[in-house]
N, C-alpha and C. Protein backbone atom coordinates (compact mmCIF):
# COMPACT_ATOMS: atom_id res chain seq x y z
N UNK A 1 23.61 29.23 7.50
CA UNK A 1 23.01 29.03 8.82
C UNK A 1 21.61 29.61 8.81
N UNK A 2 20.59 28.89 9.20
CA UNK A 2 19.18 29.31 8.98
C UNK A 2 18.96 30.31 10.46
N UNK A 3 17.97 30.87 10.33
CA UNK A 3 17.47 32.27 11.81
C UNK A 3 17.30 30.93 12.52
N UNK A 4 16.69 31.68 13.74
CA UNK A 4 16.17 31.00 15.20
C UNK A 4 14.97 30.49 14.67
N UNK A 5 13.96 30.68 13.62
CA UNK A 5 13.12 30.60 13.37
C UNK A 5 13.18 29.85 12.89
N UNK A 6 13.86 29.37 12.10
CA UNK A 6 13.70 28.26 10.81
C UNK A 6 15.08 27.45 10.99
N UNK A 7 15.09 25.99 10.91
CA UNK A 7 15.86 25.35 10.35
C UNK A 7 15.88 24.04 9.22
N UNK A 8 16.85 24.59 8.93
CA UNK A 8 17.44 22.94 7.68
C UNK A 8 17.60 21.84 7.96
N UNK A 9 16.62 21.00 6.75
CA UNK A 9 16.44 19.94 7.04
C UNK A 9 16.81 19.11 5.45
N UNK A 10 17.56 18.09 5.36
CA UNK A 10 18.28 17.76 4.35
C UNK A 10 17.74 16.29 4.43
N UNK A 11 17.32 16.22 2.67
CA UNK A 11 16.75 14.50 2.34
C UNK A 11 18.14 13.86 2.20
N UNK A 12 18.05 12.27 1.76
CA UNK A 12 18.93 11.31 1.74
C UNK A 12 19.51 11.51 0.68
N UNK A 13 19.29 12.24 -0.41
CA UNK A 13 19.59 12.08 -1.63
C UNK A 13 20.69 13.86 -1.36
N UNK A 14 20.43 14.89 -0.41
CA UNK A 14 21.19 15.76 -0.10
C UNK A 14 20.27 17.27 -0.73
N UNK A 15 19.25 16.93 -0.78
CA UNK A 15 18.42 18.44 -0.69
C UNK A 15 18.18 19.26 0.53
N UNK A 16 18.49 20.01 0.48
CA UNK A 16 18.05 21.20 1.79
C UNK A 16 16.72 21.76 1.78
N UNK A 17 16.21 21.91 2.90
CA UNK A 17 14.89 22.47 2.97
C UNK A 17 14.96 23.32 3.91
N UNK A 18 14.81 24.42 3.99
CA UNK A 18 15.02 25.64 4.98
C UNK A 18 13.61 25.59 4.99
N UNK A 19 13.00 24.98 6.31
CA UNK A 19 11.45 25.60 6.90
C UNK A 19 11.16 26.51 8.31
N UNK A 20 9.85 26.46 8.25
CA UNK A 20 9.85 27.37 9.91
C UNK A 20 10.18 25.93 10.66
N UNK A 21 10.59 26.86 11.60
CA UNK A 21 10.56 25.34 12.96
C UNK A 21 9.00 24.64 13.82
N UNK A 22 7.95 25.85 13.31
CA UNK A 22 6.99 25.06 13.57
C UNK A 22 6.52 24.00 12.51
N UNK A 23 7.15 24.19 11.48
CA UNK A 23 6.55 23.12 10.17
C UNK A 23 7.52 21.69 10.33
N UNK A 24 8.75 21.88 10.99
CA UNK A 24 9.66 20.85 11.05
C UNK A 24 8.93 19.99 12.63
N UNK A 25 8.48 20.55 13.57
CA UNK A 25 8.10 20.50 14.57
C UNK A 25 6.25 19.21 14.46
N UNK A 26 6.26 19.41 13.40
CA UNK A 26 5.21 18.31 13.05
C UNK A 26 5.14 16.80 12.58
N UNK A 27 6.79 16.88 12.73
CA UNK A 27 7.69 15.18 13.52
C UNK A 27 7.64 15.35 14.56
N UNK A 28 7.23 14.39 15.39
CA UNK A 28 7.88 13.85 16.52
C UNK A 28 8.99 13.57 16.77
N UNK A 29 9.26 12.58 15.43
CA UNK A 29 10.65 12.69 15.56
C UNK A 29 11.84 13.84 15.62
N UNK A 30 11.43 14.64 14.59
CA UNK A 30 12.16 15.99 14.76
C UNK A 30 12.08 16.41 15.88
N UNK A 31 10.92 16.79 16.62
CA UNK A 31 10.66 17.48 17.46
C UNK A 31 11.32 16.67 18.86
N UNK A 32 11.54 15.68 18.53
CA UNK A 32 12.26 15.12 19.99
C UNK A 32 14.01 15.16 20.09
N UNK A 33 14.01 15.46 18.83
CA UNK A 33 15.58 15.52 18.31
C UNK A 33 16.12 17.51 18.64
N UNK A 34 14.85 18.11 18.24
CA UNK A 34 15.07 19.61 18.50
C UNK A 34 14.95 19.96 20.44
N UNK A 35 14.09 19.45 21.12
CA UNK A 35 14.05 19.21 22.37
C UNK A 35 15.68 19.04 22.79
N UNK A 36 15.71 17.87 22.29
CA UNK A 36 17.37 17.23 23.05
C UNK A 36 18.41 18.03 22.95
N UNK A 37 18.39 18.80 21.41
CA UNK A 37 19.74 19.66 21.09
C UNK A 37 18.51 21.01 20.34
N UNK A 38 18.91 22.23 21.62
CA UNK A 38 18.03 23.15 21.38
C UNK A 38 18.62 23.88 20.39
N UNK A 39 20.28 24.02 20.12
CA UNK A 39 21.00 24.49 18.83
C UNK A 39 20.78 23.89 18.09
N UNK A 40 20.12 22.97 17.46
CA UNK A 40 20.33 22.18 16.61
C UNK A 40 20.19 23.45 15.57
N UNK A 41 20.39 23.25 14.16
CA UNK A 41 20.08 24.05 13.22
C UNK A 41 19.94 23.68 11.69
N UNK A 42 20.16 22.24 11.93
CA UNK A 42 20.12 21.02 10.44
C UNK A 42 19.96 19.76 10.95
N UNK A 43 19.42 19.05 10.18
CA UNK A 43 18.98 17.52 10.77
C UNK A 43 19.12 16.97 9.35
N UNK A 44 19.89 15.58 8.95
CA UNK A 44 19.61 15.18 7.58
C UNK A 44 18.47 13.85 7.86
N UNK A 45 17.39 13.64 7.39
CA UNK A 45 17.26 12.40 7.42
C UNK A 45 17.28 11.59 5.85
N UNK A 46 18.40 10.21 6.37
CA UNK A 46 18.98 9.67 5.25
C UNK A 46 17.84 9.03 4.71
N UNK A 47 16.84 8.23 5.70
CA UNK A 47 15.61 7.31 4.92
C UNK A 47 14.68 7.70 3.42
N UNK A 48 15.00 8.77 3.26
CA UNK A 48 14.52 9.46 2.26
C UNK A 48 15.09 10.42 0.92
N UNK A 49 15.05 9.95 -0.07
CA UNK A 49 14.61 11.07 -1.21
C UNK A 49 14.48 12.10 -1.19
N UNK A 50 14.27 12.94 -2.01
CA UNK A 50 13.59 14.56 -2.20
C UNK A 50 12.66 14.16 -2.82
N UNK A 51 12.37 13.08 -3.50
CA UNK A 51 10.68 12.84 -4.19
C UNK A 51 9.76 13.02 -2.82
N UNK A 52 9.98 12.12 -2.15
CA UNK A 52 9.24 12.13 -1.11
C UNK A 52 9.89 12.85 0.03
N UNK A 53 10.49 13.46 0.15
CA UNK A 53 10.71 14.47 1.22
C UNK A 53 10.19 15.97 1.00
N UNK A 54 10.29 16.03 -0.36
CA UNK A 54 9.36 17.33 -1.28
C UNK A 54 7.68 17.15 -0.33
N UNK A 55 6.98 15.51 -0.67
CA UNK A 55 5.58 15.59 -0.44
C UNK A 55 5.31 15.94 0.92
N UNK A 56 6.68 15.29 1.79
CA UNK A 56 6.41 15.57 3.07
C UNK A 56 6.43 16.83 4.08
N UNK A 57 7.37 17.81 3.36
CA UNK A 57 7.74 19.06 3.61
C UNK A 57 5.82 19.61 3.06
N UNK A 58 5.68 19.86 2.27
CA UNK A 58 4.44 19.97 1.89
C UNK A 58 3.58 19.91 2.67
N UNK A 59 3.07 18.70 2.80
CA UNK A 59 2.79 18.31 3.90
C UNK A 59 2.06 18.91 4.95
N UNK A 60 3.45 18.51 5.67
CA UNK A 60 3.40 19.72 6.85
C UNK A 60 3.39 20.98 6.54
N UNK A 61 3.89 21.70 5.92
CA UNK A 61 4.10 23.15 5.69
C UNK A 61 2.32 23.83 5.59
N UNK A 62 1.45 22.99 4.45
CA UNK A 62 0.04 22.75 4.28
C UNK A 62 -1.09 23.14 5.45
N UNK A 63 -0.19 22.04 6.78
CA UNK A 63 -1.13 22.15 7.92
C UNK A 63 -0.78 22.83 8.56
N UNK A 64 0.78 23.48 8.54
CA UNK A 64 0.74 24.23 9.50
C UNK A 64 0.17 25.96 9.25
N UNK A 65 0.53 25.82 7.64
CA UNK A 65 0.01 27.23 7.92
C UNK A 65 -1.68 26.91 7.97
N UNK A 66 -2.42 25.79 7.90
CA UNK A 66 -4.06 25.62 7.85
C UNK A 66 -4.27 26.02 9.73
N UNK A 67 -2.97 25.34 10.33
CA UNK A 67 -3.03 26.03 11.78
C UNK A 67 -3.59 27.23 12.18
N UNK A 68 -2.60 28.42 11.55
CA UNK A 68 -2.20 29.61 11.66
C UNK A 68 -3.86 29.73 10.96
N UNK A 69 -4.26 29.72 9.95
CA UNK A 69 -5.69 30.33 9.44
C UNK A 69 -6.29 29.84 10.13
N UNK A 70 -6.25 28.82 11.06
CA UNK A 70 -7.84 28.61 11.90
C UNK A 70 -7.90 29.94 13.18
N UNK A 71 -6.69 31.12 13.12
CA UNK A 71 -6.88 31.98 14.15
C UNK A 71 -7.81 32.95 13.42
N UNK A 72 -7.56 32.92 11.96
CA UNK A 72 -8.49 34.05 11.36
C UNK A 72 -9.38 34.00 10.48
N UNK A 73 -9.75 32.72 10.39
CA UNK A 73 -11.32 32.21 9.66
C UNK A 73 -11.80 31.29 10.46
N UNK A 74 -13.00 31.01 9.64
CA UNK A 74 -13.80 30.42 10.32
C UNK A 74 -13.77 28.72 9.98
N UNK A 75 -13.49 28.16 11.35
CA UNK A 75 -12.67 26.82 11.78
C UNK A 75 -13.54 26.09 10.56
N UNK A 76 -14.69 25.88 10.32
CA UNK A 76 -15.13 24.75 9.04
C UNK A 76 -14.87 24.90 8.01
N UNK A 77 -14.71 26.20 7.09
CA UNK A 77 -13.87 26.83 6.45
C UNK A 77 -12.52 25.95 5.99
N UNK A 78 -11.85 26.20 6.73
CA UNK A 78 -10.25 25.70 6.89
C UNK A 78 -10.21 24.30 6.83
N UNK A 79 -11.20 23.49 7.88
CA UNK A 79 -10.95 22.13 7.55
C UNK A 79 -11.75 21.32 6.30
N UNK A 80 -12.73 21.93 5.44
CA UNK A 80 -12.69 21.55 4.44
C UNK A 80 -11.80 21.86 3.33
N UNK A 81 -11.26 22.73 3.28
CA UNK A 81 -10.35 23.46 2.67
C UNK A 81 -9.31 22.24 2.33
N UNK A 82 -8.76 22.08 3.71
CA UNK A 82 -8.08 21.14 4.18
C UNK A 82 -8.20 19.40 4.20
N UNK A 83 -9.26 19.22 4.04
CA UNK A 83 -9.89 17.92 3.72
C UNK A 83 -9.37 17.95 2.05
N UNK A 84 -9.96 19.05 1.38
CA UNK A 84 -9.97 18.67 -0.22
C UNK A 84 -8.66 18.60 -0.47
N UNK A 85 -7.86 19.87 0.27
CA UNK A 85 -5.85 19.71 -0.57
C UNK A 85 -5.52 18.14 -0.01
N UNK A 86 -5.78 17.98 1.16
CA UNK A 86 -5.83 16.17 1.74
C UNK A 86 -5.81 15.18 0.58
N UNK A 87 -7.10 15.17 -0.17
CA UNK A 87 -7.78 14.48 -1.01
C UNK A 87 -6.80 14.74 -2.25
N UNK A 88 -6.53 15.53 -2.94
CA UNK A 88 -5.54 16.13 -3.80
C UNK A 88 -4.19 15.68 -3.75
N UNK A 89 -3.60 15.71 -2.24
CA UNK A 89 -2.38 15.67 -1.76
C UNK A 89 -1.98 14.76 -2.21
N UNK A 90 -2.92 13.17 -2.18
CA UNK A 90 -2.78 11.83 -1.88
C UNK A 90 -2.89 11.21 -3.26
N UNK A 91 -3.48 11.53 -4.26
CA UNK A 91 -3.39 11.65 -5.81
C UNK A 91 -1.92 11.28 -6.43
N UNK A 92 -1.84 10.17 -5.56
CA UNK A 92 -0.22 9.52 -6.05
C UNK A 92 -0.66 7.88 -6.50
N UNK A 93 0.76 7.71 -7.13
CA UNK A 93 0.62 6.12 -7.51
C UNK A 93 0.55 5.18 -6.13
N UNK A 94 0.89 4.00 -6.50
CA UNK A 94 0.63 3.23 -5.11
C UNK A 94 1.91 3.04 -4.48
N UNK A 95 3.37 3.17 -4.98
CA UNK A 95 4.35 3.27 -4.44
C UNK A 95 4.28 4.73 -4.06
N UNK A 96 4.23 5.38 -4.52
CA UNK A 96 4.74 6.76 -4.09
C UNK A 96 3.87 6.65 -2.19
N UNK A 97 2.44 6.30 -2.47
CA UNK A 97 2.07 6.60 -1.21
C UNK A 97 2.37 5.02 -0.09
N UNK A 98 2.73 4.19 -0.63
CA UNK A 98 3.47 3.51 0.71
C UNK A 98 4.54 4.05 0.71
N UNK A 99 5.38 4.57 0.32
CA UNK A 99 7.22 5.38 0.70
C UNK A 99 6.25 6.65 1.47
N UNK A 100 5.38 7.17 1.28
CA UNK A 100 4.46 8.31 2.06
C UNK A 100 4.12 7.84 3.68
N UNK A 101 3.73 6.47 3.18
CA UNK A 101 3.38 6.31 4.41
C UNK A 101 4.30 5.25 5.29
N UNK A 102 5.24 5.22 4.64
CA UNK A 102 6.59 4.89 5.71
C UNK A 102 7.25 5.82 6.25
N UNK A 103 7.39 7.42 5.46
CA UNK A 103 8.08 8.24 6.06
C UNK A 103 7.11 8.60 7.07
N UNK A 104 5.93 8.75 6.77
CA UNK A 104 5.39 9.25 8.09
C UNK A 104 5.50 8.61 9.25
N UNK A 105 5.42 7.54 9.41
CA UNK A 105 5.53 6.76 10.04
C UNK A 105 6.84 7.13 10.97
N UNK A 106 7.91 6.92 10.05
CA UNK A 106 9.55 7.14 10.27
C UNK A 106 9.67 8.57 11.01
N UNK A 107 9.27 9.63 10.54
CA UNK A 107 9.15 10.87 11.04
C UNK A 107 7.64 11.00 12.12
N UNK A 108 7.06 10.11 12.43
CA UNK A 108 6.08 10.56 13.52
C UNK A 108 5.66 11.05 13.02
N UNK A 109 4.65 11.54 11.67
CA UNK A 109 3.80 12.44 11.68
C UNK A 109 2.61 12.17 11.77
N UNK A 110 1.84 12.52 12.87
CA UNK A 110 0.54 11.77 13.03
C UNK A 110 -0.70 11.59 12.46
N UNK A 111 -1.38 12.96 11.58
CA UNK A 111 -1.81 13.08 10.55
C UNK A 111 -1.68 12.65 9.30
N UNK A 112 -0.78 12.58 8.96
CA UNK A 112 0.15 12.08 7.74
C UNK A 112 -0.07 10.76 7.55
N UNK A 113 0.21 10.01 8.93
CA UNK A 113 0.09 8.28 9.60
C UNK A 113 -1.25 8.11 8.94
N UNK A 114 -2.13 9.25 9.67
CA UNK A 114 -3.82 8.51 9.53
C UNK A 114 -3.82 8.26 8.19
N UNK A 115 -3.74 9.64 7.44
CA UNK A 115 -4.15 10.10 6.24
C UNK A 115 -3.48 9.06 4.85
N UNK A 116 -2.21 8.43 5.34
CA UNK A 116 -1.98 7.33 4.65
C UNK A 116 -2.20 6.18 4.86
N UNK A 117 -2.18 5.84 5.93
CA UNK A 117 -2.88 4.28 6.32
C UNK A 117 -4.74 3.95 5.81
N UNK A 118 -5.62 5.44 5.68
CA UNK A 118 -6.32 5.15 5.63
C UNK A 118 -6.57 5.10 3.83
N UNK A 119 -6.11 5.73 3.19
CA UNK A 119 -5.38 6.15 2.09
C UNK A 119 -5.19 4.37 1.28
N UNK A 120 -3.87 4.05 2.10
CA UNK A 120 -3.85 2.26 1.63
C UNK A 120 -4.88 1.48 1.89
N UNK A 121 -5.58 1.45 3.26
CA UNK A 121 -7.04 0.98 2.96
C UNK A 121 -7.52 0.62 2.33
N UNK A 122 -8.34 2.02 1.70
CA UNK A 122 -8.98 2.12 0.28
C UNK A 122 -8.60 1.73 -0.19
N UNK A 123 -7.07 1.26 -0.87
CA UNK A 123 -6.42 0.71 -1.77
C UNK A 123 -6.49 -0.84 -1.96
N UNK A 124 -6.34 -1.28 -0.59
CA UNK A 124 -6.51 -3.01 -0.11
C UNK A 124 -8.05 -3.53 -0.26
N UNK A 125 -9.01 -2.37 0.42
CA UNK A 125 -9.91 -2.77 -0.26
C UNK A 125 -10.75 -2.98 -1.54
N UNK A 126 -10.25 -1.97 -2.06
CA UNK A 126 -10.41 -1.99 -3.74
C UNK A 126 -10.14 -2.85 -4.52
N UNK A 127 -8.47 -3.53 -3.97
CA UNK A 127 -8.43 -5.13 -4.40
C UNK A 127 -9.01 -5.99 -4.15
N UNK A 128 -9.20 -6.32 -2.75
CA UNK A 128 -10.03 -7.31 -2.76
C UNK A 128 -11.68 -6.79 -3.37
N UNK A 129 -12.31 -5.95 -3.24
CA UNK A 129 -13.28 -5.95 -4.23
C UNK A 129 -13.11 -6.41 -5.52
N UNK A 130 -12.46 -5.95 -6.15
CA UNK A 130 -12.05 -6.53 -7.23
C UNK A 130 -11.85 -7.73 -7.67
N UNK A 131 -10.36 -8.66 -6.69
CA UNK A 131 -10.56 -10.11 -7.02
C UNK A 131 -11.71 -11.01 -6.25
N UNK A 132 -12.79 -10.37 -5.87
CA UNK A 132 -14.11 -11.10 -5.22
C UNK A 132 -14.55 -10.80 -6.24
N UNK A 133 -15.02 -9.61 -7.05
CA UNK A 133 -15.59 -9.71 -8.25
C UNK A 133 -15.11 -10.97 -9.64
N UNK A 134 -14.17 -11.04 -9.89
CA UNK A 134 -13.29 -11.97 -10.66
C UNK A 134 -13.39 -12.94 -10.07
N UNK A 135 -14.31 -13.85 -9.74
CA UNK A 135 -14.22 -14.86 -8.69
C UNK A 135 -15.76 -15.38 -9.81
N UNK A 136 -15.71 -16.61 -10.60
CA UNK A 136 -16.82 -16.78 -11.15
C UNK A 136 -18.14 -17.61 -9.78
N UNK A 137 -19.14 -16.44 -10.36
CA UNK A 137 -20.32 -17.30 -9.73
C UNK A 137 -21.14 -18.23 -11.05
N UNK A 138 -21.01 -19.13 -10.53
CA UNK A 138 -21.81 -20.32 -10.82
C UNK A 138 -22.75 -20.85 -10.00
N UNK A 139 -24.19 -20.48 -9.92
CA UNK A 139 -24.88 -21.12 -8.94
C UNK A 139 -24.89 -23.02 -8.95
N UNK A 140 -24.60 -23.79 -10.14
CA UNK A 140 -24.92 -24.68 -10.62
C UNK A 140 -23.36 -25.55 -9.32
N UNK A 141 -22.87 -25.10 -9.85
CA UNK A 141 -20.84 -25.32 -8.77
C UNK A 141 -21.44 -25.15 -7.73
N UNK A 142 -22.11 -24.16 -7.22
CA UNK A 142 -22.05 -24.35 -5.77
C UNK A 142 -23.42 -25.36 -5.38
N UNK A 143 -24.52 -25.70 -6.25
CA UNK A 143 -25.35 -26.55 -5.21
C UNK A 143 -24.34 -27.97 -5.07
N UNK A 144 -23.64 -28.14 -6.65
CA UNK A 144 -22.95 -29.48 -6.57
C UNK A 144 -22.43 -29.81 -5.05
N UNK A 145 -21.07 -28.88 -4.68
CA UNK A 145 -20.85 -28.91 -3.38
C UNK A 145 -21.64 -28.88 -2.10
């Protein structure tokens, strides 16, 4: 049984994660599930792995304590700090970060949401840069037409 402080939170595959409740609290979803049942003290969510329930615990755990240091440094400090582990964080293959950015999604995490959607972006656009590049120019083809 975890303190008042912290509860367990178990991936699909059956890993436990004993966090603070403010780090679990950075779902919505959780957090609307901890609202409803204030005992709660474990939540499993099945949609997920421990591959990716590892990144996501992380995650959050990351920002929340980047929270807690914006009381005792200095706020630009922290969010570059925080920008670069960001940048680092996301240093996955291209599956790993769409299952990233479905759980976030799945778990409400709103940061997480941005930070992967914008994340695939880059990714979509990089392709199509790419097959626009691979695209022969022939000036001679196009006056024909």
């Amino acid at each position: 049984m975890s303190s008042p402080a912290m509860i367990v939170l178990k991936s699909g595959d059956g890993k436990e994660y004993e966090v603070r409740r403010s780090v679990a609290l950075k779902s919505g979803m959780i957090k609307y599930l901890m609202e409803s049942n204030p005992d709660l003290s474990d939540i499993t969510i099945c949609n997920f792995n421990s591959n990716i329930f590892d990144k996501v615990i992380l995650y959050c755990t990351k920002h929340d304590e980047a929270a807690l240091n914006y009381q005792n440094q200095n706020l630009n400090d922290v969010a570059e700090e925080l920008k670069r582990w960001d940048t680092s964080f996301l240093d996955v293959n291209d599956v790993t970060l769409i299952k990233l950015l479905l759980a976030a999604h799945y778990l409400n995490i709103e940061g997480l949401v941005d930070l992967t959607c914008n994340a695939f972006l880059d990714l979509i656009n990089a392709m199509i840069k790419a097959e626009i590049s691979d695209i022969p120019h022939n000036d001679d083809a196009l006056e024909e037409a």
